[in-house]
N, C-alpha and C. Protein backbone atom coordinates (compact mmCIF):
# COMPACT_ATOMS: atom_id res chain seq x y z
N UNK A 1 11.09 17.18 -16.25
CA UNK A 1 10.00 16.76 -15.41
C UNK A 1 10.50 16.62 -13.98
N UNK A 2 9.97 17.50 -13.22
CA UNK A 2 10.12 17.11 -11.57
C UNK A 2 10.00 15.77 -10.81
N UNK A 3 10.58 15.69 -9.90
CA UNK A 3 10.23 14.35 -9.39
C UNK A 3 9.25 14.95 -8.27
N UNK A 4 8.82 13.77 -8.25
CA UNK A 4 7.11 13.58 -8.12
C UNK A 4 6.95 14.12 -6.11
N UNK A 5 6.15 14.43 -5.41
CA UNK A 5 6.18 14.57 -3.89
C UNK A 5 6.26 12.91 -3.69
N UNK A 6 5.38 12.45 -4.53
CA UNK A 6 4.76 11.19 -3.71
C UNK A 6 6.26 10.25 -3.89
N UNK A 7 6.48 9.46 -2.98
CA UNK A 7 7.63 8.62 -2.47
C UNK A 7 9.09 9.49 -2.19
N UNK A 8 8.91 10.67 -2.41
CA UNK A 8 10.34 10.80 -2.47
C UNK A 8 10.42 12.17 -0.96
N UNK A 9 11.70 12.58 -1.04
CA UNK A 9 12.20 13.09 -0.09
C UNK A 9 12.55 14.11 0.26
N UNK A 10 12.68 15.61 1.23
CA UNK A 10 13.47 16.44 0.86
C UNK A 10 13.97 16.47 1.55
N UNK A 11 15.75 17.25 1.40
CA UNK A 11 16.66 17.77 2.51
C UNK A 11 16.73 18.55 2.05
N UNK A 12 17.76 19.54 3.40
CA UNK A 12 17.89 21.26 3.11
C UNK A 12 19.57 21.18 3.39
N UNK A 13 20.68 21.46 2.63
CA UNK A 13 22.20 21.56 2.21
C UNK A 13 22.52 23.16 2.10
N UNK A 14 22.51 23.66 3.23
CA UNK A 14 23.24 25.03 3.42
C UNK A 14 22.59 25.82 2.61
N UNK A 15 21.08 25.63 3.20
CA UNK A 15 19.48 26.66 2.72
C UNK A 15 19.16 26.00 1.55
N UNK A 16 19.41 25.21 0.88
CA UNK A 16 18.98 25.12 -0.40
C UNK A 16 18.26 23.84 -0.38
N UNK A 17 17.25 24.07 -0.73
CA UNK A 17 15.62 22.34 -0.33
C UNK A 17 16.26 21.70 -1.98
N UNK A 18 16.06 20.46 -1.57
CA UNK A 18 16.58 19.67 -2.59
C UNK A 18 15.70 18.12 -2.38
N UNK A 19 14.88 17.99 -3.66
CA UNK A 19 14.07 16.45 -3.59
C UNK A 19 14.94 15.66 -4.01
N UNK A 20 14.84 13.97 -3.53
CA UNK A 20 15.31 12.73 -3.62
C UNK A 20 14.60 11.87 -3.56
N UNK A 21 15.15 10.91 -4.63
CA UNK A 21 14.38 9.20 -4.38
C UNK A 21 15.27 8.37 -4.85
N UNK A 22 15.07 7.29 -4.42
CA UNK A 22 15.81 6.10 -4.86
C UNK A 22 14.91 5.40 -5.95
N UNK A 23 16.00 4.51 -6.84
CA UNK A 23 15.06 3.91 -7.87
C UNK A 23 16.09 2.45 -8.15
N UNK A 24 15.34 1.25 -7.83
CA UNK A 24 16.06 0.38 -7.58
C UNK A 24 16.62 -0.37 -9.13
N UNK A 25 17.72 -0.44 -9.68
CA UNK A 25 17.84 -1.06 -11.09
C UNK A 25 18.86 -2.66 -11.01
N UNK A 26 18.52 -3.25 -12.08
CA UNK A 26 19.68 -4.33 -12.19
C UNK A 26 20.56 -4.18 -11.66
N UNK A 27 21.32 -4.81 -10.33
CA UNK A 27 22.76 -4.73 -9.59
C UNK A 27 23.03 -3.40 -8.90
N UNK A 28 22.15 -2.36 -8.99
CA UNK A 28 22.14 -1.16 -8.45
C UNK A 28 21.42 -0.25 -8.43
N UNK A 29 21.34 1.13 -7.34
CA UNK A 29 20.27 1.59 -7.08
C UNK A 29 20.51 3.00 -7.22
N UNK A 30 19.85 3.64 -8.22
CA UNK A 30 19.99 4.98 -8.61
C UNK A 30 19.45 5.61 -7.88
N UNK A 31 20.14 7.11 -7.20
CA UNK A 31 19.72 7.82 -6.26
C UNK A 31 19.40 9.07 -7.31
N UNK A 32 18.39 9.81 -7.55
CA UNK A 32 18.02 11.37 -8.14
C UNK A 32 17.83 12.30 -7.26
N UNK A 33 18.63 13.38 -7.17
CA UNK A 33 18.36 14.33 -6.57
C UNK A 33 18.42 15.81 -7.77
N UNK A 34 17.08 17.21 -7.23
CA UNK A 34 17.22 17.63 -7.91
C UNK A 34 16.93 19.13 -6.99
N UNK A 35 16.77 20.56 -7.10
CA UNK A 35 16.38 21.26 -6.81
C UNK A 35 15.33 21.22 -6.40
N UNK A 36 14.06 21.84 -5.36
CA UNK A 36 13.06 21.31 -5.36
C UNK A 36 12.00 22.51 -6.23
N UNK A 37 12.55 23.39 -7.01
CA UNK A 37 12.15 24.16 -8.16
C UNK A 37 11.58 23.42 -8.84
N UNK A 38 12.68 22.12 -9.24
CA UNK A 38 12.19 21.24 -10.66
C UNK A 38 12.40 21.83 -11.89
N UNK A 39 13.07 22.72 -11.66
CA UNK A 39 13.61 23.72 -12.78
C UNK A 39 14.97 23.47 -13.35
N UNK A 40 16.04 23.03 -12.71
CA UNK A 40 17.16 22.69 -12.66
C UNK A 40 17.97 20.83 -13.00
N UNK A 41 19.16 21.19 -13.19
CA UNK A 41 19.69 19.62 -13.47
C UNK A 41 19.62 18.76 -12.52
N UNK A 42 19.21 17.76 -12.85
CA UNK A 42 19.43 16.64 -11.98
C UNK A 42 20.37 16.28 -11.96
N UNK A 43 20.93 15.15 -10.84
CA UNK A 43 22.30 14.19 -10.34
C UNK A 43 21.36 13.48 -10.38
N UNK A 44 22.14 11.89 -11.00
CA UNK A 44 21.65 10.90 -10.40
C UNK A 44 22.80 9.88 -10.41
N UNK A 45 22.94 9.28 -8.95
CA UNK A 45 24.27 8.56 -8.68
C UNK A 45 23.92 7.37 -8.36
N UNK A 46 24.54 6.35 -9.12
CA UNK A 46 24.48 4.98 -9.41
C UNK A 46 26.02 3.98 -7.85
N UNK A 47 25.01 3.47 -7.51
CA UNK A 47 25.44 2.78 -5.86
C UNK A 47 25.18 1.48 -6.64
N UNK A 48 26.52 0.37 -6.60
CA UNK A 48 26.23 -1.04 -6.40
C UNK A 48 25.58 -1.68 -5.50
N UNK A 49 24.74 -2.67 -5.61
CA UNK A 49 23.92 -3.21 -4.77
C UNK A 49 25.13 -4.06 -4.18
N UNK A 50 24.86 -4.38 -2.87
CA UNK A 50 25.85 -5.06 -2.38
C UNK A 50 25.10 -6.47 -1.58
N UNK A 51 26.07 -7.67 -2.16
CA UNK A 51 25.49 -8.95 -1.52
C UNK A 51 26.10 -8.94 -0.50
N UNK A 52 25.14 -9.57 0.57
CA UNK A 52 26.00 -9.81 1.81
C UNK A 52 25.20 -11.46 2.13
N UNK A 53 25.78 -11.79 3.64
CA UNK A 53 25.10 -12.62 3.87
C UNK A 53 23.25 -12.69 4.85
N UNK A 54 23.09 -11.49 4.75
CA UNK A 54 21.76 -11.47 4.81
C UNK A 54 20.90 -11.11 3.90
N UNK A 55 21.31 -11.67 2.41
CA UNK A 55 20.64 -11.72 1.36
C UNK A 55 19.22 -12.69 1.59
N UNK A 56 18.26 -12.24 1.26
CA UNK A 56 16.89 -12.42 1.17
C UNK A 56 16.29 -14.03 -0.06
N UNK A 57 16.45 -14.87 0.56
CA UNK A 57 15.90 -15.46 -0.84
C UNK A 57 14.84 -15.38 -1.34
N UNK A 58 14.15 -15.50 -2.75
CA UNK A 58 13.17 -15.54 -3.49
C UNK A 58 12.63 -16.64 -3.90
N UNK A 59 11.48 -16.83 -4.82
CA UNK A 59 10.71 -18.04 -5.86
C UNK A 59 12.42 -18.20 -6.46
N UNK A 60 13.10 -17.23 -6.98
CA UNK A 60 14.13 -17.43 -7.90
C UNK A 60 15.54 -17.41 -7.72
N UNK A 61 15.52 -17.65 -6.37
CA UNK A 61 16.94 -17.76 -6.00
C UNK A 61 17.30 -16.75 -5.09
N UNK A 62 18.68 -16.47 -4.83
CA UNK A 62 19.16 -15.18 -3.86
C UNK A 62 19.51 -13.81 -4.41
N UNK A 63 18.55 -12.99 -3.79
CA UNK A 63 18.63 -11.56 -3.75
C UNK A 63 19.21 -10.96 -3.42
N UNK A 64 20.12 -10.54 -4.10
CA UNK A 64 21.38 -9.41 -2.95
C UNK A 64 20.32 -8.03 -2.55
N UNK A 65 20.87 -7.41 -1.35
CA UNK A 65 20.33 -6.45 -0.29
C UNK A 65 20.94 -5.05 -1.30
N UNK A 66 19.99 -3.67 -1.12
CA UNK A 66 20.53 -2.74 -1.70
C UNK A 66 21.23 -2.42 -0.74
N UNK A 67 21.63 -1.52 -0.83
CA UNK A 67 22.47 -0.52 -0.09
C UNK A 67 21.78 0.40 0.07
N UNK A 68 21.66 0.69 1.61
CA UNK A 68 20.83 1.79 2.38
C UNK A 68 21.38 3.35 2.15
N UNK A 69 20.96 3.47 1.58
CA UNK A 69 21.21 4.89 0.91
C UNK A 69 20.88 6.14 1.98
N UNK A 70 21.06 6.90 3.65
CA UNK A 70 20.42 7.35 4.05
C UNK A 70 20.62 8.89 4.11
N UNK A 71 20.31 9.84 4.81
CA UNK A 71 19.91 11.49 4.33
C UNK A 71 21.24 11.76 4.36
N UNK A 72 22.10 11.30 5.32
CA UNK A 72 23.53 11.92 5.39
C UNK A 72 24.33 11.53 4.04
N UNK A 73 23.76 10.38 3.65
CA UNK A 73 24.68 10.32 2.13
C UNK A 73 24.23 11.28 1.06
N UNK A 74 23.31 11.29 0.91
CA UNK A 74 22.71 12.16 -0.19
C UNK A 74 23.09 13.20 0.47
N UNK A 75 22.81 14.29 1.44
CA UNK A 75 24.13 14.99 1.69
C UNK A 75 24.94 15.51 1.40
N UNK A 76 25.92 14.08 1.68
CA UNK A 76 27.22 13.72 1.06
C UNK A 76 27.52 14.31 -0.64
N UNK A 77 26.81 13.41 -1.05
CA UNK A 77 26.29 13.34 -2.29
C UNK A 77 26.20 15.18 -2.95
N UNK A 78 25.49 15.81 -2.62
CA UNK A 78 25.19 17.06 -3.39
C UNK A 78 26.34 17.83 -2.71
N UNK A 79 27.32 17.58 -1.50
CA UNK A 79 28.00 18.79 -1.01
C UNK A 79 29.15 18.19 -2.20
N UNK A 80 29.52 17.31 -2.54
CA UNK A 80 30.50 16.82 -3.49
C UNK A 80 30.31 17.17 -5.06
N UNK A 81 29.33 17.16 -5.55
CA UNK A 81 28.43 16.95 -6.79
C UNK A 81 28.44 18.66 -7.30
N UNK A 82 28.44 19.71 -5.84
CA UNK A 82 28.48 20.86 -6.08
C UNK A 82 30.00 21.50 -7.08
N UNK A 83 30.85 21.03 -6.39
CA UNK A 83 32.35 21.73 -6.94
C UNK A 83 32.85 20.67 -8.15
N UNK A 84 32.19 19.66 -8.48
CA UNK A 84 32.56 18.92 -9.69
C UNK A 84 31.62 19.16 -10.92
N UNK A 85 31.42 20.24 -10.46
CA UNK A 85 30.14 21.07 -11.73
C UNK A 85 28.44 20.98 -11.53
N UNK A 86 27.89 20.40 -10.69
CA UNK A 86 26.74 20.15 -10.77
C UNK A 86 26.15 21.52 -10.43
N UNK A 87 25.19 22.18 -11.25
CA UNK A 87 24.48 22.88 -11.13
C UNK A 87 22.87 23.03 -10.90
N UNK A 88 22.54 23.03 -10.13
CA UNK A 88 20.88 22.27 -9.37
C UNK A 88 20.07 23.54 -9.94
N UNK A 89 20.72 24.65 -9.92
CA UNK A 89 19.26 25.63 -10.68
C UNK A 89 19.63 26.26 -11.89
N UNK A 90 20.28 25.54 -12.81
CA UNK A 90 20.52 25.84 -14.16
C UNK A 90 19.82 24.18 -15.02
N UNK A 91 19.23 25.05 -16.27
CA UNK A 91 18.75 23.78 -16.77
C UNK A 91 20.19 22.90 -17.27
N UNK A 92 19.78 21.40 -17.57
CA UNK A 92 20.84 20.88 -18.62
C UNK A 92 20.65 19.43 -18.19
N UNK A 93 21.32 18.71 -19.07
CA UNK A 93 21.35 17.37 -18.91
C UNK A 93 21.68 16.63 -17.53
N UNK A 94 20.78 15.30 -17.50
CA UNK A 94 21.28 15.40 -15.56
C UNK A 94 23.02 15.18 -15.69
N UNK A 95 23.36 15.13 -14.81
CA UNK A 95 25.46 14.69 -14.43
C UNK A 95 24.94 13.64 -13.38
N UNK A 96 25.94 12.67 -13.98
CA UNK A 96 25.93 11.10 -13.25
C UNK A 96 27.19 10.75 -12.63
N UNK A 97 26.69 10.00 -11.96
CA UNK A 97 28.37 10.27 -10.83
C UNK A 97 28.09 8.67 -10.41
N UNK A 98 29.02 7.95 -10.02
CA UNK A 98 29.02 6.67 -9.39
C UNK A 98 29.61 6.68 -7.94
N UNK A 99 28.80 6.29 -7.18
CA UNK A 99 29.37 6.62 -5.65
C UNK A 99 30.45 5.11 -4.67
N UNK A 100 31.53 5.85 -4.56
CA UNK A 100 32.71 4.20 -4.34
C UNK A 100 32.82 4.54 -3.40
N UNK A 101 32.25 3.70 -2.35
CA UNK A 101 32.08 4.03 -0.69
C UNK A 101 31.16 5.26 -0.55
N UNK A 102 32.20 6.24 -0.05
CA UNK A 102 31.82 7.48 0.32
C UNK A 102 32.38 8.19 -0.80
N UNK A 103 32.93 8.10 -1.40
CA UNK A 103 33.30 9.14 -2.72
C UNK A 103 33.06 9.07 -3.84
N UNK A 104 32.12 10.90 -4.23
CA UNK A 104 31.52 10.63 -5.49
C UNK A 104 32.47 10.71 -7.04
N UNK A 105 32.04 10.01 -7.82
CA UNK A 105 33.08 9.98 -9.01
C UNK A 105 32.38 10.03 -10.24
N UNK A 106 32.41 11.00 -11.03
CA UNK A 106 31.66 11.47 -11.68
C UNK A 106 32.11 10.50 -13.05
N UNK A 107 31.10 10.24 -13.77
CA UNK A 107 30.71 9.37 -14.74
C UNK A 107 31.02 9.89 -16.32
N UNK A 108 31.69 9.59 -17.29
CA UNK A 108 32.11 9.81 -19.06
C UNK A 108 32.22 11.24 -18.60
């Protein structure tokens, strides 16, 4: 299943259009990027949320801040994701990668 136009994003990585969105989870925020075919594997790279001290409080206490995920990372993200096997217009299971700083590290 493609990801959707509505909320999400595209960039273009040396001609090739590629959709993105963020999806915010427990302690961290999954980034999906996929071909914009929708035909192909997805990446989706798992970013720790990071507390700082301009954490947000709530009804339920303190919220740690995500991590601003912006176009140059994702980027980042697929120019790396390319030579560690990711294949964007072949079908197959998505490949998950965990991103430590700036470097992606691919997951089991």
């Amino acid at each position: 299943m493609a990801i959707s136009k509505k909320g999400s994003r595209t960039i273009t990585v040396d001609g090739e259009v590629y959709r993105w969105i963020l999806s915010p989870r427990s302690g961290s925020v999954l980034l999906i990027v996929e071909h914009t075919s929708g035909q192909g594997q997805r990446m989706e790279v798992l970013t720790p949320t990071e507390a700082s001290s301009r954490s947000t409080g709530t009804a339920f206490g303190v919220q740690p801040e995500m991590r601003i995920v912006t176009p140059k990372d994702v980027e980042g993200c697929i120019r790396q994701a390319l030579p560690l096997g990711w294949k964007p217009a072949a079908k197959g299971a998505p490949m998950t990668f965990d991103l430590r700083g700036d470097l992606l590290v691919r997951r089991g």
